[in-house]
N, C-alpha and C. Protein backbone atom coordinates (compact mmCIF):
# COMPACT_ATOMS: atom_id res chain seq x y z
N UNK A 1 -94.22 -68.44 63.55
CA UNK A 1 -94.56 -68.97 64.85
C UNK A 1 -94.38 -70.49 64.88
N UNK A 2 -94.93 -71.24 63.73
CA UNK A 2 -94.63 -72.48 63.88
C UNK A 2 -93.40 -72.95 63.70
N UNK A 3 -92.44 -72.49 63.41
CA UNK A 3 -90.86 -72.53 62.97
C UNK A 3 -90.61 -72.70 64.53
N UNK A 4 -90.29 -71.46 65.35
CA UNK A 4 -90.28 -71.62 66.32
C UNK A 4 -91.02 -72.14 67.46
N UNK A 5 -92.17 -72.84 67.58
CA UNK A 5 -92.33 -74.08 68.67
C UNK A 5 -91.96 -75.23 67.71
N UNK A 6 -91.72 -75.69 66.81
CA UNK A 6 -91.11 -76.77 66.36
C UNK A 6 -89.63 -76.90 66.45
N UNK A 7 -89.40 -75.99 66.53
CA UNK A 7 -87.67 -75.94 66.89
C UNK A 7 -87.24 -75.57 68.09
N UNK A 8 -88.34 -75.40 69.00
CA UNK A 8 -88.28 -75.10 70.25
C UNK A 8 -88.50 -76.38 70.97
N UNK A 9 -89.81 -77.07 71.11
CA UNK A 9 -90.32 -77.84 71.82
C UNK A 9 -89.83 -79.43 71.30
N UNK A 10 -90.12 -80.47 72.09
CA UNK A 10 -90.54 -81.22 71.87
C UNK A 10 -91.71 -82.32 71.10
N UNK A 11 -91.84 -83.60 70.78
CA UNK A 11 -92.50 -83.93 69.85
C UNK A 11 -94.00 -83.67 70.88
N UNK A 12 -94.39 -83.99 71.55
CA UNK A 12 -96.09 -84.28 71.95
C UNK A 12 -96.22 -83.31 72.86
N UNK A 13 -95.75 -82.16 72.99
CA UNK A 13 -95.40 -80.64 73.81
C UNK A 13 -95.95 -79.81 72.70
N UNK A 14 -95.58 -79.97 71.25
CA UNK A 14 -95.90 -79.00 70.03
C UNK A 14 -97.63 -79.80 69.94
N UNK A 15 -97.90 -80.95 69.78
CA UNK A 15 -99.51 -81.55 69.90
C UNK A 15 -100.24 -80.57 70.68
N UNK A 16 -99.82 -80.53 71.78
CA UNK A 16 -100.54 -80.27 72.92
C UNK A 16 -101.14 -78.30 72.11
N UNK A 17 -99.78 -77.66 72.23
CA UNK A 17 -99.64 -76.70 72.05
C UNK A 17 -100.44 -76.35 70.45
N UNK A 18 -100.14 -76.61 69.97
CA UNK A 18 -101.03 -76.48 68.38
C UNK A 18 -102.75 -76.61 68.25
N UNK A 19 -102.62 -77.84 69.17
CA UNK A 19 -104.33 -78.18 69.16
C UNK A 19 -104.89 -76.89 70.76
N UNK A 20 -104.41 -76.41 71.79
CA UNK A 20 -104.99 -75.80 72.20
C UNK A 20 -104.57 -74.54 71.44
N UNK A 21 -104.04 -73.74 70.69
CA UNK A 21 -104.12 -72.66 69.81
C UNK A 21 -104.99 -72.79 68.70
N UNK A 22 -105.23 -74.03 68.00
CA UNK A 22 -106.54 -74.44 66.72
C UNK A 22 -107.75 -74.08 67.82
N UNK A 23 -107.85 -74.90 68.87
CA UNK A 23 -109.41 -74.47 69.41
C UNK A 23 -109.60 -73.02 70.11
N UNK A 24 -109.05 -72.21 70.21
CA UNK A 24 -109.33 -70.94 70.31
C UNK A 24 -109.04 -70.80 71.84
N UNK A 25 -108.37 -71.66 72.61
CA UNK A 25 -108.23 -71.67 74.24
C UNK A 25 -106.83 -70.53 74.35
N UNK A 26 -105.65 -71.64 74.27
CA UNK A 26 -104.41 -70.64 74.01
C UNK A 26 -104.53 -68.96 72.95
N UNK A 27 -103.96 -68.20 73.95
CA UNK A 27 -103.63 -66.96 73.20
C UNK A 27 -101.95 -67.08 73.06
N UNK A 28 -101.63 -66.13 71.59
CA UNK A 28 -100.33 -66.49 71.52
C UNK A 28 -99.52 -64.84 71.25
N UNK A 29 -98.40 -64.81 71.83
CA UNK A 29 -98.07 -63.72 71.95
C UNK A 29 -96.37 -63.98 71.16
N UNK A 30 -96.31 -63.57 70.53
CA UNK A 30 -94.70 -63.61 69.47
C UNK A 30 -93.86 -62.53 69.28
N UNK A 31 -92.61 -62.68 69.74
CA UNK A 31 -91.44 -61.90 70.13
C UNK A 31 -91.01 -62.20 68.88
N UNK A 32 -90.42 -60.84 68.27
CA UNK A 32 -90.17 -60.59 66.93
C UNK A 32 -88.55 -59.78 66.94
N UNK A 33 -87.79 -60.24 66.10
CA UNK A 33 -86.82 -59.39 65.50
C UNK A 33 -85.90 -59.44 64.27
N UNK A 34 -86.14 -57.84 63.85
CA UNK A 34 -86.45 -57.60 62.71
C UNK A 34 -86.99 -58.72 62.02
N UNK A 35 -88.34 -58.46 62.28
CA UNK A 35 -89.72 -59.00 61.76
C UNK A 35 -89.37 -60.59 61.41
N UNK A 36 -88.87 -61.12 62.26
CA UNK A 36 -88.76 -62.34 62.79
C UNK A 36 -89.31 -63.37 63.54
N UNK A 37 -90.27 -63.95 63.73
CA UNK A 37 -90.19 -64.75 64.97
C UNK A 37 -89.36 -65.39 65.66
N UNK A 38 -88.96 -65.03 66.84
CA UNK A 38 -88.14 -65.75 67.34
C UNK A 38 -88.59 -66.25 68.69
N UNK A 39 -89.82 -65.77 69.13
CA UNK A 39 -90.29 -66.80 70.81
C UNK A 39 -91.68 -66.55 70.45
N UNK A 40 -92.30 -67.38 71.09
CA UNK A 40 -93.37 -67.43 71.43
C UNK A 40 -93.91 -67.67 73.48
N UNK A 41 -95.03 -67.29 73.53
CA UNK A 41 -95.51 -67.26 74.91
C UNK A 41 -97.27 -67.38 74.51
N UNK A 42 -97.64 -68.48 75.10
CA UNK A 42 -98.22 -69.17 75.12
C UNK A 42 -99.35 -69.28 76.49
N UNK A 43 -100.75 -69.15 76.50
CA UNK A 43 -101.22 -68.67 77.35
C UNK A 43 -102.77 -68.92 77.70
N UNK A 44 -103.39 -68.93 78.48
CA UNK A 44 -104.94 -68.80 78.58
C UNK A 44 -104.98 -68.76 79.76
N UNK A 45 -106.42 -68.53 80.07
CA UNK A 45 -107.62 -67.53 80.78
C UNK A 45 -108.57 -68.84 81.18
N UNK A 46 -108.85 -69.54 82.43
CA UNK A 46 -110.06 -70.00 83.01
C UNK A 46 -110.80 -69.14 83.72
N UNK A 47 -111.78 -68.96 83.76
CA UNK A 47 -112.69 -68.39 84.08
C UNK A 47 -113.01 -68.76 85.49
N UNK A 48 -112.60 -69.13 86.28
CA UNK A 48 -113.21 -69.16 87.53
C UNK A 48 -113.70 -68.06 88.22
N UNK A 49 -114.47 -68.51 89.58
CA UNK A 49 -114.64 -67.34 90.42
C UNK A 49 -114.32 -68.04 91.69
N UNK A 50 -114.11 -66.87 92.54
CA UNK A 50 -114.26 -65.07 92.14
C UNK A 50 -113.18 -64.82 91.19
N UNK A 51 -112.01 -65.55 91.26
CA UNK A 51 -111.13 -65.20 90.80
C UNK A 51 -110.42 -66.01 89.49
N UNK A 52 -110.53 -65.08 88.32
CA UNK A 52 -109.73 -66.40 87.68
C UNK A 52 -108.56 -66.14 87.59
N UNK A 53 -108.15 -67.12 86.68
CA UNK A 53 -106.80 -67.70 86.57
C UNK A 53 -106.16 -67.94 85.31
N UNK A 54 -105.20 -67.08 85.50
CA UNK A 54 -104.18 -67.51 83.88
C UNK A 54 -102.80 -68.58 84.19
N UNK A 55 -102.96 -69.10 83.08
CA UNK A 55 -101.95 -70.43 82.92
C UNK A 55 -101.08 -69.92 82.12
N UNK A 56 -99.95 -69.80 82.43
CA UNK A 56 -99.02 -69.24 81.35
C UNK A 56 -98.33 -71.14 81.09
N UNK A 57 -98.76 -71.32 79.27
CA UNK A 57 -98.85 -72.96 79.22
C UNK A 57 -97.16 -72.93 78.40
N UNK A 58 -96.53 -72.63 77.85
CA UNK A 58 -95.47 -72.53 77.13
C UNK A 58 -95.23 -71.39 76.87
N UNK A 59 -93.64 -71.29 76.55
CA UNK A 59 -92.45 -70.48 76.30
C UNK A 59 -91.62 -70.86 75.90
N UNK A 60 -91.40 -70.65 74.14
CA UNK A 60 -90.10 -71.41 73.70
C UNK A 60 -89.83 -69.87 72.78
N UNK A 61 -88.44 -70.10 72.93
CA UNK A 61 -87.69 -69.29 72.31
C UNK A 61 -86.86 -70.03 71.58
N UNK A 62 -86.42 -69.76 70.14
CA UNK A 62 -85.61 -69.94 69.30
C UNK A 62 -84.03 -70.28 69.67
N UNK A 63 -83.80 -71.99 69.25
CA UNK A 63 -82.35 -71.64 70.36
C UNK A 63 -81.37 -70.52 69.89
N UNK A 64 -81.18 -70.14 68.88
CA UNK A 64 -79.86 -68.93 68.24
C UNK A 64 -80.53 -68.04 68.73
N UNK A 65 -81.47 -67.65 69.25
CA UNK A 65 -81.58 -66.28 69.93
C UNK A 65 -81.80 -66.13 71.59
N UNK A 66 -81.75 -67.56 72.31
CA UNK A 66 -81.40 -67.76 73.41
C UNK A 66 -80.49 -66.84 74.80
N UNK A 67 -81.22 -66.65 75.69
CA UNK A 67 -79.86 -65.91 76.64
C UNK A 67 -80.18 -64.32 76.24
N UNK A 68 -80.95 -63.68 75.39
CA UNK A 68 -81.47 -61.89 75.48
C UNK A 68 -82.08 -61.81 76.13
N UNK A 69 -82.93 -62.31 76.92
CA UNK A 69 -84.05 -61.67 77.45
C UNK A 69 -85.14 -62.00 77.26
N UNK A 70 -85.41 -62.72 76.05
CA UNK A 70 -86.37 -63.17 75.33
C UNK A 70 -87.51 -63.59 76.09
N UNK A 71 -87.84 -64.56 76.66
CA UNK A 71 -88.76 -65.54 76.98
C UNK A 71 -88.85 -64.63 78.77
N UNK A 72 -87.96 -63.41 79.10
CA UNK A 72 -88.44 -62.86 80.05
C UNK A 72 -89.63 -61.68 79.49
N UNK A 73 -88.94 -61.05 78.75
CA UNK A 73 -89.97 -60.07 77.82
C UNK A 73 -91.18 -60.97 77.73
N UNK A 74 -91.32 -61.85 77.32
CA UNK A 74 -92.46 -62.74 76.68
C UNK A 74 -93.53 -62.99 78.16
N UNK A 75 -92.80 -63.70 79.46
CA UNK A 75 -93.57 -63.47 80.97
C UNK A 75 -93.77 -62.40 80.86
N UNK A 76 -93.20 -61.16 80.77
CA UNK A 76 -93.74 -59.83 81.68
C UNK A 76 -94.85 -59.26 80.49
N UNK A 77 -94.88 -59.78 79.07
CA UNK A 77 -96.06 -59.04 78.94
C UNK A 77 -97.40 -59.83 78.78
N UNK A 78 -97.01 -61.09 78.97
CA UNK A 78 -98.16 -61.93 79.06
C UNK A 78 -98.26 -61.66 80.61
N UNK A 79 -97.89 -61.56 82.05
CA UNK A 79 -98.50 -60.87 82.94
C UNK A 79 -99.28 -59.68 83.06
N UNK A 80 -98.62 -58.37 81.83
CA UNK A 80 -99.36 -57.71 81.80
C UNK A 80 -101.01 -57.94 81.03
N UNK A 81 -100.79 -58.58 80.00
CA UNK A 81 -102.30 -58.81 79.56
C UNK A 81 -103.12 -59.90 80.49
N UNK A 82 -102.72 -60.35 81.42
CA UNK A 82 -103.34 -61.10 82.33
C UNK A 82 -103.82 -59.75 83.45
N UNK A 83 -103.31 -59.13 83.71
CA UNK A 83 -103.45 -57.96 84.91
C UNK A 83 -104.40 -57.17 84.32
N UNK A 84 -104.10 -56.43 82.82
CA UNK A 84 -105.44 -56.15 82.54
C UNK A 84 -106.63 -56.56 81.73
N UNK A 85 -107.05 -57.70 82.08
CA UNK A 85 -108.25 -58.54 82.14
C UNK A 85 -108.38 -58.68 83.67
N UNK A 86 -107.71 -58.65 84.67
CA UNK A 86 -107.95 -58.91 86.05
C UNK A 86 -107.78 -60.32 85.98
N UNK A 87 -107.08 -61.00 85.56
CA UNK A 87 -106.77 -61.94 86.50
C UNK A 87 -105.81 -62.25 87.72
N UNK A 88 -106.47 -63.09 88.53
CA UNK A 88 -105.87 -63.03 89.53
C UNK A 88 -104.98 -63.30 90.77
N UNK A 89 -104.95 -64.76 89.78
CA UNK A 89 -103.95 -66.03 89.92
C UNK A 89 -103.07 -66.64 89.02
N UNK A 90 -102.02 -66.40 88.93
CA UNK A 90 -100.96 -66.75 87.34
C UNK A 90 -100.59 -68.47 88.07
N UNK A 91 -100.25 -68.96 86.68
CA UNK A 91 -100.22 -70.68 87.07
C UNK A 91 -99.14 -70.69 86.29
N UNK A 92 -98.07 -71.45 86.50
CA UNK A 92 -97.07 -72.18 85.19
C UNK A 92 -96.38 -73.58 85.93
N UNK A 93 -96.14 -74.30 85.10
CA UNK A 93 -95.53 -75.62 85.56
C UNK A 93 -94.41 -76.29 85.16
N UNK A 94 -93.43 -76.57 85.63
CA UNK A 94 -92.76 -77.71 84.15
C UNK A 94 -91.73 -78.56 85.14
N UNK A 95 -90.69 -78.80 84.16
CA UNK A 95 -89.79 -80.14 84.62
C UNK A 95 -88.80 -79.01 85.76
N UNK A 96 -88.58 -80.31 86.72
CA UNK A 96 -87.29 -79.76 87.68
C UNK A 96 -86.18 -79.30 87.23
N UNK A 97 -85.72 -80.08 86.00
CA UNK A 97 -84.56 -79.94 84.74
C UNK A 97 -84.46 -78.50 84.27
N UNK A 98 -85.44 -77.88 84.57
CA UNK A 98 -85.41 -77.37 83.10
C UNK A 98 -85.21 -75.40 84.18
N UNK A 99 -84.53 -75.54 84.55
CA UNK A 99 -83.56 -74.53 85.47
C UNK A 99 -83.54 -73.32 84.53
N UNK A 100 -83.50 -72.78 83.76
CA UNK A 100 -83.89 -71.47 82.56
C UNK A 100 -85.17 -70.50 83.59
N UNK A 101 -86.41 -71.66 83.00
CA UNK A 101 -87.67 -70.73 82.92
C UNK A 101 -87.81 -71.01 84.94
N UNK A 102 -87.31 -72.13 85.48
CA UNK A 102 -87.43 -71.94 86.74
C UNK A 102 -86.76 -70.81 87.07
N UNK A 103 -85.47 -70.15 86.63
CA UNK A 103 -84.92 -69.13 87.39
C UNK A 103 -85.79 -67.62 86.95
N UNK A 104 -86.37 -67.87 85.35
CA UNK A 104 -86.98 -66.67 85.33
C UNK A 104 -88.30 -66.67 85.57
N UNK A 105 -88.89 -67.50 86.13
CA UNK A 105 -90.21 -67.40 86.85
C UNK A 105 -90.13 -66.87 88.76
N UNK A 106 -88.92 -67.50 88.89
CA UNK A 106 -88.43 -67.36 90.47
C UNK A 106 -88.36 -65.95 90.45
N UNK A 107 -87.29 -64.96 89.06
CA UNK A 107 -87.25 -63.88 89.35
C UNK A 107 -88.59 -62.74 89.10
N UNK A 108 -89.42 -63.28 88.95
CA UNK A 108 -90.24 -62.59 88.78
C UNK A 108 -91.17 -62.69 89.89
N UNK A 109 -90.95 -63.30 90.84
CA UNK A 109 -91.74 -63.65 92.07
C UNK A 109 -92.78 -64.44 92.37
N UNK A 110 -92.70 -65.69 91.22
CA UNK A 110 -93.30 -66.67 91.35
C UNK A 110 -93.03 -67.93 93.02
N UNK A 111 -93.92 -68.16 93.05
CA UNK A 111 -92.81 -69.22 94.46
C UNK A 111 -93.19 -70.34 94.00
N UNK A 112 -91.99 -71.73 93.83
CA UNK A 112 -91.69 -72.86 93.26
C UNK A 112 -92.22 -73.87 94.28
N UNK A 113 -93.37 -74.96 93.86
CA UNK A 113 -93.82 -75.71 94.98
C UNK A 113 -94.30 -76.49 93.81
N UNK A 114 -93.32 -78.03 95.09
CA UNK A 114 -93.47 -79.05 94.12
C UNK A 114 -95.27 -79.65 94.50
N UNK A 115 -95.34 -80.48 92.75
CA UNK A 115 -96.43 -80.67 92.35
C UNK A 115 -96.83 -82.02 92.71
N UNK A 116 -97.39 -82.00 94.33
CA UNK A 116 -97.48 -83.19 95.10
C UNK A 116 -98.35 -82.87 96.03
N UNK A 117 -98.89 -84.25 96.67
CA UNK A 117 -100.29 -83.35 98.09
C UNK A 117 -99.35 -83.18 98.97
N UNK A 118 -98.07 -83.33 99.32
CA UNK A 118 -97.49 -82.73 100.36
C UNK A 118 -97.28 -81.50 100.90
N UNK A 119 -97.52 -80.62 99.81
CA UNK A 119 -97.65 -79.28 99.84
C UNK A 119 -99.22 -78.41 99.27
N UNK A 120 -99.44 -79.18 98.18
CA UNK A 120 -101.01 -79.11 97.15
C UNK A 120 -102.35 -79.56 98.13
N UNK A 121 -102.11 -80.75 98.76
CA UNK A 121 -102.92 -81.03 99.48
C UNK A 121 -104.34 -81.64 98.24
N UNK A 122 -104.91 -81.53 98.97
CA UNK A 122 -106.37 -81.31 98.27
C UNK A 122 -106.91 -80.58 97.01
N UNK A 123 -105.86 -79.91 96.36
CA UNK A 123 -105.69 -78.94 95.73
C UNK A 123 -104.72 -79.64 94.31
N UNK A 124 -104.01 -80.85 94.49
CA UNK A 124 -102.98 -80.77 93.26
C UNK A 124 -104.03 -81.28 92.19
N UNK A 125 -105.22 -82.07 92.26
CA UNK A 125 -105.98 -82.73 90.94
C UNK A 125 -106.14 -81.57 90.32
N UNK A 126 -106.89 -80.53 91.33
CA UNK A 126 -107.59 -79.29 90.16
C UNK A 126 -106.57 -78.60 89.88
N UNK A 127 -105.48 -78.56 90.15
CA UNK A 127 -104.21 -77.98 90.03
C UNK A 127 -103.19 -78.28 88.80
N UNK A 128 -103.08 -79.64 88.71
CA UNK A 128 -102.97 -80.49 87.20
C UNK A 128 -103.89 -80.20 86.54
N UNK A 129 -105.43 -80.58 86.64
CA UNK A 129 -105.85 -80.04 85.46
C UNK A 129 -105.79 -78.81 84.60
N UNK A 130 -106.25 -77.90 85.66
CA UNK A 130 -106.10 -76.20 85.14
C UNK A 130 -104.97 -76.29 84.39
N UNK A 131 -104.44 -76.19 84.50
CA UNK A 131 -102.38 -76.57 83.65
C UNK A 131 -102.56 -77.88 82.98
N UNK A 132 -103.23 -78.53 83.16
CA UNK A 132 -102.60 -79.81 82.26
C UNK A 132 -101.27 -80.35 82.08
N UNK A 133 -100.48 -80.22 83.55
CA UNK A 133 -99.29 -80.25 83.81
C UNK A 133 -98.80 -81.34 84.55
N UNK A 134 -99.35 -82.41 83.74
CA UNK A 134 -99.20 -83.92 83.78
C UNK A 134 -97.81 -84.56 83.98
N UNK A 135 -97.02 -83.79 83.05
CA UNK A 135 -95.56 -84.48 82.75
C UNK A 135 -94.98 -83.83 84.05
N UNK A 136 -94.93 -82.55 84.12
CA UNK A 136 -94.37 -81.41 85.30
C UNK A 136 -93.97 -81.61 86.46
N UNK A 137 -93.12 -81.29 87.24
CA UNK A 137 -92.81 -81.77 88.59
C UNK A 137 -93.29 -80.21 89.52
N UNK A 138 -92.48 -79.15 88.85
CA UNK A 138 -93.34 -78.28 89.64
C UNK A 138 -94.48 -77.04 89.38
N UNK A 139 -94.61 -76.52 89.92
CA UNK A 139 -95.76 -75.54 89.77
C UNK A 139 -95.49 -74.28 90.19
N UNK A 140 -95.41 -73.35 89.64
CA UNK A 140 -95.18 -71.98 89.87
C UNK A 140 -96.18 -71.16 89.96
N UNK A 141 -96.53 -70.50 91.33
CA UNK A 141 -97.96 -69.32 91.85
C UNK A 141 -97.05 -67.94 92.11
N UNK A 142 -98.49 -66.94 91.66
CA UNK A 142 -98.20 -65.82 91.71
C UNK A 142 -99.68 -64.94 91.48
N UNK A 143 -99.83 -64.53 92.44
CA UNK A 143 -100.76 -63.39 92.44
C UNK A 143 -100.89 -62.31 92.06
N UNK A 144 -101.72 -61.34 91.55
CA UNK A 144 -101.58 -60.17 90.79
C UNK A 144 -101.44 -59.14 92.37
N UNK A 145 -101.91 -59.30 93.29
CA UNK A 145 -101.12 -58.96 94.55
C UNK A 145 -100.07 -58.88 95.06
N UNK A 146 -99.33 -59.73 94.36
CA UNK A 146 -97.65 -60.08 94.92
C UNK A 146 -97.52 -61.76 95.05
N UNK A 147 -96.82 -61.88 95.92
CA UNK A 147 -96.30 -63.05 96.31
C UNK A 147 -97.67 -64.17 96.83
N UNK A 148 -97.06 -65.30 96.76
CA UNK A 148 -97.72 -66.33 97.94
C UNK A 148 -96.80 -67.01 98.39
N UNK A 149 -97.28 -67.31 99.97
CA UNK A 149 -96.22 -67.99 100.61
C UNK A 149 -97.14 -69.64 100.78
N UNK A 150 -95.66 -70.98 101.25
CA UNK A 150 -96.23 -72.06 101.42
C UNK A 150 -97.15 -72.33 101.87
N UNK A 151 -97.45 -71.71 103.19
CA UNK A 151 -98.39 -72.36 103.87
C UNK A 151 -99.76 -72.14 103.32
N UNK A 152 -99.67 -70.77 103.25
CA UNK A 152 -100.92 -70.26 102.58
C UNK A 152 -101.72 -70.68 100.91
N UNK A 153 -100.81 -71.61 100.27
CA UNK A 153 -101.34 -71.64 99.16
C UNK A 153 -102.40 -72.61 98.75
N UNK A 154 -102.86 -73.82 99.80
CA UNK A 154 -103.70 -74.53 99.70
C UNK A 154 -105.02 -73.64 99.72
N UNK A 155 -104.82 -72.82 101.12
CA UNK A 155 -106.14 -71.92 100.90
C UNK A 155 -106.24 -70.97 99.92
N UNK A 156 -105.50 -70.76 99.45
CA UNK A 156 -105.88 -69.72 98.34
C UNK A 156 -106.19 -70.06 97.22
N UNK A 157 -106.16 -71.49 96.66
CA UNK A 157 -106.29 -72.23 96.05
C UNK A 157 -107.39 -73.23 95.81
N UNK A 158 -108.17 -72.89 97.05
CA UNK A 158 -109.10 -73.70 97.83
C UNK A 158 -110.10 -73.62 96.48
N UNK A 159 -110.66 -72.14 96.37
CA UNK A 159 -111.50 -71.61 95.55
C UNK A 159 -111.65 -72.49 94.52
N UNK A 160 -110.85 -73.24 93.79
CA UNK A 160 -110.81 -74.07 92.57
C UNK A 160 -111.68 -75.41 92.78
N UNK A 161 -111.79 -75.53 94.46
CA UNK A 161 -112.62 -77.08 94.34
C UNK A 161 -114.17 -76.96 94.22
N UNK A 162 -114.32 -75.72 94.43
CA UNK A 162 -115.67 -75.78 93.70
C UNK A 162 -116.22 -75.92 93.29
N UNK A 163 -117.73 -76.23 93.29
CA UNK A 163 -118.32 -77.18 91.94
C UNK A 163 -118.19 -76.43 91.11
N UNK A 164 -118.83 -75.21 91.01
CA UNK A 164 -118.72 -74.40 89.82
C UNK A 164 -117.54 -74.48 89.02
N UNK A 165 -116.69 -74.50 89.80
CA UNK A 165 -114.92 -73.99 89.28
C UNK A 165 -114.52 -75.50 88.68
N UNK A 166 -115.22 -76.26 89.09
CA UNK A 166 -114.59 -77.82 89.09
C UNK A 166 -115.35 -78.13 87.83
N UNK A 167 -116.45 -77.58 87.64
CA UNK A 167 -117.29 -77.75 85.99
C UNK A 167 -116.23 -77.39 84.93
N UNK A 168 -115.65 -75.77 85.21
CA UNK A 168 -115.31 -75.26 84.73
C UNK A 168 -114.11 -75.81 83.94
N UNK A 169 -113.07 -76.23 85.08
CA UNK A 169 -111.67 -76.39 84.82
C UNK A 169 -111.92 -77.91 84.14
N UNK A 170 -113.09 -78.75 84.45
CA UNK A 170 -112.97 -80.06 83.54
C UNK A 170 -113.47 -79.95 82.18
N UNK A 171 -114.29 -78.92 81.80
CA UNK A 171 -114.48 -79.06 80.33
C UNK A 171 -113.29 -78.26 79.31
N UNK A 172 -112.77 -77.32 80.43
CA UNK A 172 -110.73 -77.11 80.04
C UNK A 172 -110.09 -78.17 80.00
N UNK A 173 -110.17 -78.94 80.52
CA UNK A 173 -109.10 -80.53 80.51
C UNK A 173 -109.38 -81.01 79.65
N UNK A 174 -110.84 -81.57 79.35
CA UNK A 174 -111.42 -82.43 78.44
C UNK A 174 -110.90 -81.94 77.03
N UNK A 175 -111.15 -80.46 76.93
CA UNK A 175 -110.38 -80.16 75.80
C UNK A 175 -108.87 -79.94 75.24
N UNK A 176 -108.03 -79.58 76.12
CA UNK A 176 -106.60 -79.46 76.02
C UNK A 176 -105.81 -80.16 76.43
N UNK A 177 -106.57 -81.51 77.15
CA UNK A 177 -105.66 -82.53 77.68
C UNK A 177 -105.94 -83.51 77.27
N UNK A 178 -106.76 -83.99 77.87
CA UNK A 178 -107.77 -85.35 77.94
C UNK A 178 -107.80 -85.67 76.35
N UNK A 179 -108.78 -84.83 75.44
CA UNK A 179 -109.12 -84.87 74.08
C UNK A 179 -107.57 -85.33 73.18
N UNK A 180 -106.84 -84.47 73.43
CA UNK A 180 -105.79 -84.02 73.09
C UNK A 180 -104.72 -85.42 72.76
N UNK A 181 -104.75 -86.22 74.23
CA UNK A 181 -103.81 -87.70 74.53
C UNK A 181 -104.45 -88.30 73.94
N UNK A 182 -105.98 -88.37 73.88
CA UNK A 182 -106.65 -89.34 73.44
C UNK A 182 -106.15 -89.66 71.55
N UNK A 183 -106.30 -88.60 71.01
CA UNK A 183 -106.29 -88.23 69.35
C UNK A 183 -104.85 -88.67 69.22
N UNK A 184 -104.19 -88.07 70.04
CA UNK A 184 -102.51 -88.74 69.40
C UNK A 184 -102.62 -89.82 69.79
N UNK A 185 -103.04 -90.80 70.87
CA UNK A 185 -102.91 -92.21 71.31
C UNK A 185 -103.31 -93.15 70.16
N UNK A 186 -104.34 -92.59 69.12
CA UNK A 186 -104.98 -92.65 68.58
C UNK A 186 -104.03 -93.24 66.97
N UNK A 187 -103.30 -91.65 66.89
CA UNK A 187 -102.12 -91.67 65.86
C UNK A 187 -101.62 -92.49 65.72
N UNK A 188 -100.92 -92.33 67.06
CA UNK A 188 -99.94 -93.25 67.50
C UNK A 188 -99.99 -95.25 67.07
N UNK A 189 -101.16 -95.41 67.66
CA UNK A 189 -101.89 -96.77 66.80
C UNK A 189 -101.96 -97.49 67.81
């Protein structure tokens, strides 16, 4: 597993990713052949209500095994273990660039909305945090219902500004983000 996000990711993308799998947040799910690692999918569970929410946080696949299917297998069964736990809001984020996981999130019926109040509204702070999708330009929603459309996604989204939810999703930040920049800033010198 570590072969592949080190040869997958980036330098402070593998930080991120390592330290939320050490603290027990990220679940990790590894695409194998012949007893190989070759992807990983990368994942967690906030607890909100009513409804929570899974962050699907990374997906790297091995580049020599690139272009099978890989990192689609890897979404559809990390949706399925999100569906049965009931969650009920799938989250993913990343660069505009990066046209791969945008087309296989699109095909899976995610809808692509950039990560700005022009569309987020009131909604993009708790929206970055939950994801910790700082660097990211956009944001990918999807309901265990189906689809969401533009207009509708501020309100459906609403649910997150809650105090409760807003406790929630900041002691998630504090740990997988916040903590996280701080310790490498730290490294760093």
């Amino acid at each position: 597993m570590d072969e592949v996000i080190s040869s997958s990711m980036e330098g402070y993308n593998i930080w991120y990713v390592n330290s939320c799998i050490e603290l027990g947040i990220c679940n990790v799910l590894i695409a194998s052949l012949n007893d190989r690692p070759v992807g990983v999918g990368i994942y967690y569970i906030v607890n909100t209500r009513p409804e929570k929410v899974g962050v699907i946080y990374y997906v790297a696949v091995d580049r020599r095994y690139r272009g099978l299917g890989i990192g689609k297998a890897l979404i559809a069964s990390i949706e399925e273990v999100l569906e049965g736990v009931d969650v009920g809001i799938y989250l993913a984020t990343t660069r505009e660039e990066n046209n791969v996981i945008r087309n296989i999130l699109t095909s899976f019926g995610y809808l692509e909305v950039p990560l700005d109040t022009g569309v987020l509204g009131e909604v993009l702070e708790v929206v970055e945090r939950i994801t910790c999708g700082y660097d990211d330009d956009l944001l990918f929603i999807k309901t265990s219902q189906g689809n969401v459309e533009v207009p509708s996604i501020t309100i459906r989204l609403r649910f997150l500004t809650k105090q409760d939810n807003i406790e929630v999703i900041n002691r998630l930040w504090r740990k997988i983000c916040y903590e996280v920049w701080l310790r490498s800033r730290r490294l760093r010198g």
